[in-house]
Protein backbone atom coordinates (compact mmCIF):
# COMPACT_ATOMS: atom_id res chain seq x y z
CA UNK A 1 8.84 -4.85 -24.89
CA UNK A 2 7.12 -5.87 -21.99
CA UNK A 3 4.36 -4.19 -19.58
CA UNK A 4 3.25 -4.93 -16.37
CA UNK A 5 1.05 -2.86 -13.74
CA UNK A 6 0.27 -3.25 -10.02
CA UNK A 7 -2.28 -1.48 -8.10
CA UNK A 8 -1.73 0.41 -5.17
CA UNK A 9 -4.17 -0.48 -2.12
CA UNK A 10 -6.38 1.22 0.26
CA UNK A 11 -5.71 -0.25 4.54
CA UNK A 12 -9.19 -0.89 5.83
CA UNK A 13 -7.81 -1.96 9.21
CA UNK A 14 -4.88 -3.79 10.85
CA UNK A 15 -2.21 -1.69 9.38
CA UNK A 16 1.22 -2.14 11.36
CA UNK A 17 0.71 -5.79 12.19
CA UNK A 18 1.93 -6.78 8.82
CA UNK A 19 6.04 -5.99 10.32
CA UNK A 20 8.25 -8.67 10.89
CA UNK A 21 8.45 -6.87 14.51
CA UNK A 22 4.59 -7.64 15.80
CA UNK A 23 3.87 -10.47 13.11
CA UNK A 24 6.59 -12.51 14.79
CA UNK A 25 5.35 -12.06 17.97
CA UNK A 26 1.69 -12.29 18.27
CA UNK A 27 0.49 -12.40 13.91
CA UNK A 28 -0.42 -9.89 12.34
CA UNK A 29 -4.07 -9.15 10.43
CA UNK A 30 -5.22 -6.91 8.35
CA UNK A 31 -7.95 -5.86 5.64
CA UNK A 32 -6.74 -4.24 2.23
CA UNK A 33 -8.17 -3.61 -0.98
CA UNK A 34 -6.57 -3.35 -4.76
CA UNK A 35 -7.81 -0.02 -6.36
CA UNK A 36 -7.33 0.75 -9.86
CA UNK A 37 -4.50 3.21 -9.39
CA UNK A 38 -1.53 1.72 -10.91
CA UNK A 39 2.42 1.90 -10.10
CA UNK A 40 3.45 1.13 -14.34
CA UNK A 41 6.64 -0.74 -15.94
CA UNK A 42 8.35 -1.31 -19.17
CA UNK A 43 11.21 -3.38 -19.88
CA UNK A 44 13.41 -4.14 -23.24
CA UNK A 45 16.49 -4.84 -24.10
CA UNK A 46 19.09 -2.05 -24.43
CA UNK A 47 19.70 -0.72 -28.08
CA UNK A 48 22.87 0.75 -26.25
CA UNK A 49 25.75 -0.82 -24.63
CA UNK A 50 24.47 0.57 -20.97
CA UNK A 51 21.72 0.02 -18.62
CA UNK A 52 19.41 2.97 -18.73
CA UNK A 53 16.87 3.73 -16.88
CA UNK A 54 13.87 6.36 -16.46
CA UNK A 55 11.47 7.10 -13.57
CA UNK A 56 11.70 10.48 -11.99
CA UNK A 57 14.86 10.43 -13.39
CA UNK A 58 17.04 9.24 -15.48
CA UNK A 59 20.39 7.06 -15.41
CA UNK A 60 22.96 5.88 -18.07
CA UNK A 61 25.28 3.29 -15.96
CA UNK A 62 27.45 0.72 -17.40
CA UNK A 63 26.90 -2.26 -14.73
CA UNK A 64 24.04 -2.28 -12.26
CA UNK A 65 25.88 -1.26 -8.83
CA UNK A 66 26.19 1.57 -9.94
CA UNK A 67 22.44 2.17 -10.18
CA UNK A 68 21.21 5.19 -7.51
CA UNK A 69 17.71 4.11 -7.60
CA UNK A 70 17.57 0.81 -4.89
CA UNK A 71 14.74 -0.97 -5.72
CA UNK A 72 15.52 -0.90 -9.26
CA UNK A 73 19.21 -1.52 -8.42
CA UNK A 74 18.66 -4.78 -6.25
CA UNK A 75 15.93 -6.37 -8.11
CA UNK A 76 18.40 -6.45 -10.82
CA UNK A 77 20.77 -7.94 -9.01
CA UNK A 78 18.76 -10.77 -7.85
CA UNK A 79 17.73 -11.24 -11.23
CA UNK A 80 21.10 -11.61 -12.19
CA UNK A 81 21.15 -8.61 -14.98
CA UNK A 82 24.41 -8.66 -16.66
CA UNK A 83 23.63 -7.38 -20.10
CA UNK A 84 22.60 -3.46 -21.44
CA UNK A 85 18.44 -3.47 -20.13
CA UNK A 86 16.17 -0.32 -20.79
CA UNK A 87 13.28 -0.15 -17.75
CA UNK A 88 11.01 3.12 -17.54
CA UNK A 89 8.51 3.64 -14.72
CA UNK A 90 5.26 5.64 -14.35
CA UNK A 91 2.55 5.77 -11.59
CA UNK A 92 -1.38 7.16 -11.65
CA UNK A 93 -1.10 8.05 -8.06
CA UNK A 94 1.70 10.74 -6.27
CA UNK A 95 4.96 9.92 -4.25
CA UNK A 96 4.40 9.66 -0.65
CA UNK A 97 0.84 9.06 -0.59
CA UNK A 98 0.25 6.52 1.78
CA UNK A 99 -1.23 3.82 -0.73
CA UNK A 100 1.67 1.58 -0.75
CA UNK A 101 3.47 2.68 -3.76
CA UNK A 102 7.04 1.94 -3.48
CA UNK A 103 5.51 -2.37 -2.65
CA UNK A 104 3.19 -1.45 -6.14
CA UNK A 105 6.42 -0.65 -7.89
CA UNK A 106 8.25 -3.30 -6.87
CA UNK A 107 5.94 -6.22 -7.66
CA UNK A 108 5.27 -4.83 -11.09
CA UNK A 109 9.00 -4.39 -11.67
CA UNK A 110 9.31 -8.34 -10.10
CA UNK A 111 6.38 -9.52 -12.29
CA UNK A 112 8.31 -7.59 -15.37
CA UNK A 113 11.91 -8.83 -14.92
CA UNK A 114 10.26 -12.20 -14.48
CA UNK A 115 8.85 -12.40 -17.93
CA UNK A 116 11.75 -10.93 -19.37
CA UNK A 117 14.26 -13.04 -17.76
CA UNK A 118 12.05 -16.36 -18.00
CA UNK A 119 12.14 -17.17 -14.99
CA UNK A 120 8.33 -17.92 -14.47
CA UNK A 121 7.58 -16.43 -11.35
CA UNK A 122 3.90 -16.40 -12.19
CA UNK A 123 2.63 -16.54 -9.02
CA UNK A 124 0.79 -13.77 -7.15
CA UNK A 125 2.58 -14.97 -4.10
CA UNK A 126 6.31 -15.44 -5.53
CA UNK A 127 6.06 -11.90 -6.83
CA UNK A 128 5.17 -10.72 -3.35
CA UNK A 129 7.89 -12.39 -1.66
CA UNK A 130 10.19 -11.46 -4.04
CA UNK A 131 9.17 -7.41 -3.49
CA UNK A 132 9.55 -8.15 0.25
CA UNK A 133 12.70 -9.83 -0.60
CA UNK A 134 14.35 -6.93 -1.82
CA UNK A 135 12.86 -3.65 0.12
CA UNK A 136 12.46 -5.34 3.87
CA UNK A 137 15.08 -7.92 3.73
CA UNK A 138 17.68 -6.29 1.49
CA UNK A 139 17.06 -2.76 1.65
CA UNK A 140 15.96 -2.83 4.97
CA UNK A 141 13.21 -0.34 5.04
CA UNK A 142 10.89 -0.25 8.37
CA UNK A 143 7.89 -1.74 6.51
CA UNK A 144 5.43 -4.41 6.28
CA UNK A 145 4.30 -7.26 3.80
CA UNK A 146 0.93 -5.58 2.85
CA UNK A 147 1.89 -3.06 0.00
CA UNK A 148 3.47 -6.16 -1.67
CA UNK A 149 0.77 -8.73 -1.13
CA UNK A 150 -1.94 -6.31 -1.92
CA UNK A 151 -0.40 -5.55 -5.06
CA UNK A 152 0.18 -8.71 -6.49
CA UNK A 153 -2.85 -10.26 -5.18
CA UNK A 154 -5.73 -7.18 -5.75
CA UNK A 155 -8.91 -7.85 -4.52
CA UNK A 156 -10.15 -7.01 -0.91
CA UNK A 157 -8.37 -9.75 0.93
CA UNK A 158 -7.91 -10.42 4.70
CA UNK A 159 -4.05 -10.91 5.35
CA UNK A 160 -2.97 -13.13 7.91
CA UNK A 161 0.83 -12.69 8.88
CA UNK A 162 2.09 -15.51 10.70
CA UNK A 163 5.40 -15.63 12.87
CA UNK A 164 7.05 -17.68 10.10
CA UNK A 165 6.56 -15.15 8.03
CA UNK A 166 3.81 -17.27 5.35
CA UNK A 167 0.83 -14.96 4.51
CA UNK A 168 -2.63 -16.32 4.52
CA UNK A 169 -4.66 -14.89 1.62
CA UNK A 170 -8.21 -14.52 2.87
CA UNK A 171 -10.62 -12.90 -0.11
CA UNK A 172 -13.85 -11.18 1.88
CA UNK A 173 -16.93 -13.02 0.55
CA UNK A 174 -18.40 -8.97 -0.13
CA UNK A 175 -21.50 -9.12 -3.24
CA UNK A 176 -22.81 -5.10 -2.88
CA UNK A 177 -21.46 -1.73 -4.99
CA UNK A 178 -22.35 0.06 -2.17
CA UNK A 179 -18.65 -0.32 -0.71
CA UNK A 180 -17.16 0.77 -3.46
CA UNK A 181 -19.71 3.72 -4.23
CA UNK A 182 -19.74 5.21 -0.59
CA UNK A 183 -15.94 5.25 0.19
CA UNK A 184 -14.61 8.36 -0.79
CA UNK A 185 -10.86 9.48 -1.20
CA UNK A 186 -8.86 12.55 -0.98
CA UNK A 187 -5.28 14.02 -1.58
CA UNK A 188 -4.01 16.11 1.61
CA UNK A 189 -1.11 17.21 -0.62
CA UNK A 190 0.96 16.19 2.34
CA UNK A 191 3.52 13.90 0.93
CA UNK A 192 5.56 11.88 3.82
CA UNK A 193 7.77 8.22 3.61
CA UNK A 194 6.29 5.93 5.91
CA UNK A 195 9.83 4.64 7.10
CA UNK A 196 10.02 8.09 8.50
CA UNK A 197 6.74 7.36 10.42
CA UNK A 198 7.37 3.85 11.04
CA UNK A 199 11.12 3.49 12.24
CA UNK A 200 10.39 4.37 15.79
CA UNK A 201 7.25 2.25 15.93
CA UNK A 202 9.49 -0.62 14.74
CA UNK A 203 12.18 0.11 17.12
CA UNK A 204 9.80 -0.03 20.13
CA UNK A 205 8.76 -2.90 19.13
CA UNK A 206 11.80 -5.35 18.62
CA UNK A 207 12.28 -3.90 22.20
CA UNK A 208 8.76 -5.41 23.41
CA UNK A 209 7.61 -1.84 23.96
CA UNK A 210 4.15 -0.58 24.48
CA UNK A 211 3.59 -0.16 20.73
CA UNK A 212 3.05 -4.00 20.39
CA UNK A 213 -0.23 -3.50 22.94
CA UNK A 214 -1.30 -0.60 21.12
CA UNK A 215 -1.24 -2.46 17.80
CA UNK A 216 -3.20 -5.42 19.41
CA UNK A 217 -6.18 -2.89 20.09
CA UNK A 218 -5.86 -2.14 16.27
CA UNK A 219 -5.75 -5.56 15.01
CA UNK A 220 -8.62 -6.83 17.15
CA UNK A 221 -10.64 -3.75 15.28
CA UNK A 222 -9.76 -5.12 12.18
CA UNK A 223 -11.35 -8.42 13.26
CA UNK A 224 -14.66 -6.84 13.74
CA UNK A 225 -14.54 -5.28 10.25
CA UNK A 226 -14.13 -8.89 8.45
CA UNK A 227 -17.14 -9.48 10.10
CA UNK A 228 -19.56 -6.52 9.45
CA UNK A 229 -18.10 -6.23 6.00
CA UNK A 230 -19.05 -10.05 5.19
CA UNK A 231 -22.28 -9.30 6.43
CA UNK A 232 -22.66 -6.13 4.32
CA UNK A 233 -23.38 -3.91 7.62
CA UNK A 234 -21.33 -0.96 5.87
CA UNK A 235 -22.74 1.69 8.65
CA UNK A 236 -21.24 -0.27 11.08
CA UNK A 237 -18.50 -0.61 9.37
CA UNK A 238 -18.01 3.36 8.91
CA UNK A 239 -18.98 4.13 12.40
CA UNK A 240 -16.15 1.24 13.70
CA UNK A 241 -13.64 3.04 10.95
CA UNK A 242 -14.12 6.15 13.61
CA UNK A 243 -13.11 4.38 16.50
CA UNK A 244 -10.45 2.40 14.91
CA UNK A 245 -8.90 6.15 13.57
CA UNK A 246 -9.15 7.44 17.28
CA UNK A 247 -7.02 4.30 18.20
CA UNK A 248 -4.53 4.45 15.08
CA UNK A 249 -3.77 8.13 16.52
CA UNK A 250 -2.61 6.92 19.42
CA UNK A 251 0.49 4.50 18.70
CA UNK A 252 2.57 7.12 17.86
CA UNK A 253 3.51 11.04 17.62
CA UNK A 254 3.49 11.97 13.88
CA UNK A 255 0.38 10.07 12.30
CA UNK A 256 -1.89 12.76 12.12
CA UNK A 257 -1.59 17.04 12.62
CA UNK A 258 -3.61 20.15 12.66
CA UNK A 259 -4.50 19.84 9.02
CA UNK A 260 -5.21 16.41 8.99
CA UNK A 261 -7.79 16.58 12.08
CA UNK A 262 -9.56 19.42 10.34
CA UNK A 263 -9.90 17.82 7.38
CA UNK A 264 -11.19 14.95 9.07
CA UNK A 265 -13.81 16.73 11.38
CA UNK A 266 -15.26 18.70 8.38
CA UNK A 267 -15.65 15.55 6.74
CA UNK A 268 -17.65 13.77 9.71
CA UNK A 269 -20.00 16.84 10.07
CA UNK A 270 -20.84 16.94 6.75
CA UNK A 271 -21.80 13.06 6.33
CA UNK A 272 -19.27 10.68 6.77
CA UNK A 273 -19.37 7.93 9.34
CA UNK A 274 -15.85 7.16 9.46
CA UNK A 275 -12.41 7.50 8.15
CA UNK A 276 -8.88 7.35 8.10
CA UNK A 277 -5.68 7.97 6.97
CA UNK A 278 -3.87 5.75 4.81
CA UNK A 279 -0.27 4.13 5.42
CA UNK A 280 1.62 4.83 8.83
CA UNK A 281 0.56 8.48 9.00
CA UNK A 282 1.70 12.21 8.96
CA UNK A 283 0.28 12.92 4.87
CA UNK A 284 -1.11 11.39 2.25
CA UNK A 285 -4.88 10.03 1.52
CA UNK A 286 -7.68 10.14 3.97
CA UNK A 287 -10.34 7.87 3.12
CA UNK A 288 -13.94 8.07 4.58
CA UNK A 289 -17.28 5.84 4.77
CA UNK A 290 -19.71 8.30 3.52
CA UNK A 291 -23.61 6.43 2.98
CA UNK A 292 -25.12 9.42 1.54
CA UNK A 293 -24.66 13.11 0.64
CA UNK A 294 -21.25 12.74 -1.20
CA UNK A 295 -21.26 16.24 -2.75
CA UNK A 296 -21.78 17.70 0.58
CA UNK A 297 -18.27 15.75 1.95
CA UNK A 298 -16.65 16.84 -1.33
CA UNK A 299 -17.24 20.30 -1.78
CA UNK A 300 -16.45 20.51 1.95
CA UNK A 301 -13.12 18.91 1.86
CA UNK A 302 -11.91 20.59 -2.08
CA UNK A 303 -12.97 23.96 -0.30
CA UNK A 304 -10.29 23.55 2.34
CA UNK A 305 -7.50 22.38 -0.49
CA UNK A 306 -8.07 18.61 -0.68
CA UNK A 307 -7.94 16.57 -3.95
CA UNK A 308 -10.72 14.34 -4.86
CA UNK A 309 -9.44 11.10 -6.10
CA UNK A 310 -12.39 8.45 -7.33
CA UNK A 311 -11.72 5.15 -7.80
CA UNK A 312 -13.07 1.43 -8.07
CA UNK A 313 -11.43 -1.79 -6.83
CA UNK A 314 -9.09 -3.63 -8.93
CA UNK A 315 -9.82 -7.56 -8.43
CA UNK A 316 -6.72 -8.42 -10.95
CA UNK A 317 -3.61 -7.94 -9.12
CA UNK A 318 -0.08 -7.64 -11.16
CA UNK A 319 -0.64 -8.42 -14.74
CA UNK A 320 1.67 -7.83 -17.61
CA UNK A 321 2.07 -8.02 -21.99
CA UNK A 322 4.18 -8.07 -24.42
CA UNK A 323 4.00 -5.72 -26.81
């Protein structure tokens, strides 16, 4: 049987620049960071004469079109999966979170099949194409290439997305634990898909539509962050994460609410500098630069039905076993 695991990633800044609709115009840039929340996948061979397969749910199908789930369903098929396979998936993080699960998910299940199949596709880079391959490409969901790349890569990497579509891997020369101790993470308990979010964003672009301009602001912001975060000026950092939220809000209707804004005031009067929420919007995580008085920004936030959720920074990427 064989393992693998991808982590899902936190979006410092630059998130939307990353899709095929702004990249190809004007390239795309962004800052992301591996955490060591994991999408999970094992694969062996089928003791039965029938693909089955367990996630969420379960299926029992004889030949892989008729698979319901799609990822699952058109990896296989690129793969070439003709003969009875058994693949069960887990994850250490909720659906619809904003921290780019389905692109987690899909480059562990790539880095998987790959092993299992032979086919060598080793590379941190292959298995993120391949991801892209199959859910923006084939599926045609309204995303980007950052889930993917953040997954297979880890690490907190600058992503360059250039109109030809190649991805320049950029790891942030960043020495201090006081990143990783100071940002602080919480479940709204709003779970949301981002192509919901995302597929009017994506149509406004492709017509050349004000979104594009709006995403420049965003992108420039992200910019400034490589900079102060190289040169370990964290405050600045949080304090630019505000102003970078305020634009965010502004490309379209739907990334933030009522909730959301509360959540994120209480969290700024009690201590933090900065935040945001993760993925396109509307649920999921909001993440927040806090320097100092963390139990103040915690209690705050649990109190008004947030979740907690600590972490640390994977610098691994995918990886996989046999076992």
């Amino acid at each position: 049987m064989l393992i693998a695991k991808a982590p899902v990633r936190l979006t410092f800044g630059g998130g939307g620049t990353d899709i095929e609709s702004y990249y190809t115009r004007k390239n795309g840039f962004l800052i992301a960071a591996g955490i060591n929340k994991y999408s999970w996948v094992m694969v062996n061979r089928g003791y039965y004469d029938y693909i089955h397969l367990k996630y969420s749910k379960e299926e029992k199908v004889q030949v892989v079109k008729e698979i319901s789930h799609p990822i699952i369903r058109e990896m296989l098929k690129l793969f070439e999966c003709t003969e009875p396979i058994e693949i069960t998936s887990m994850a250490d993080y909720p659906a619809g979170s904003g921290l780019g699960t389905s692109g987690s998910f899909a480059v562990a299940l790539a880095k998987c099949l790959s092993d299992y199949y032979g086919k060598h596709n080793s590379y941190h880079r292959e298995l993120a194409e391949i991801a892209c391959r199959v859910e923006v490409d084939i599926l045609g969901d309204p995303i980007g290439k950052q889930d993917q790349y953040a997954a297979a890569f880890g690490g907190i990497n600058a992503y360059t997305f250039n109109s030809n579509g190649y991805v320049n891997v950029d790891p942030l020369r960043i020495q201090s634990p006081e990143l990783e101790r100071n940002i602080l993470l919480f479940d709204t308990h709003i779970a949301r898909k981002s192509s919901d979010v995302l597929i009017n964003q994506v149509e406004d672009m492709k017509a050349g539509g004000e979104t594009l301009n709006k995403l420049d602001k965003v992108k420039d912001m992200a910019c400034e962050m490589k900079v102060l975060l190289e040169s370990s000026k964290f405050n600045e950092w949080g304090y630019l994460l505000n102003d970078y939220w305020e634009e965010r809000k502004k490309i379209a209707d739907g990334v933030t609410n009522q909730f959301i804004d509360e959540a994120y005031q209480a969290a700024i009067e009690t201590g933090a500098l900065g935040g945001k929420l993760q993925g396109a919007g509307g649920g999921g995580f909001l993440m927040f630069y806090v320097p100092e008085n963390h139990e103040r920004v915690i209690n705050k936030l649990v109190g008004m039905g947030l979740k907690y959720f600590p972490f640390q920074f994977d610098f691994d990427g995918v990886r996989s076993w046999a076992v």
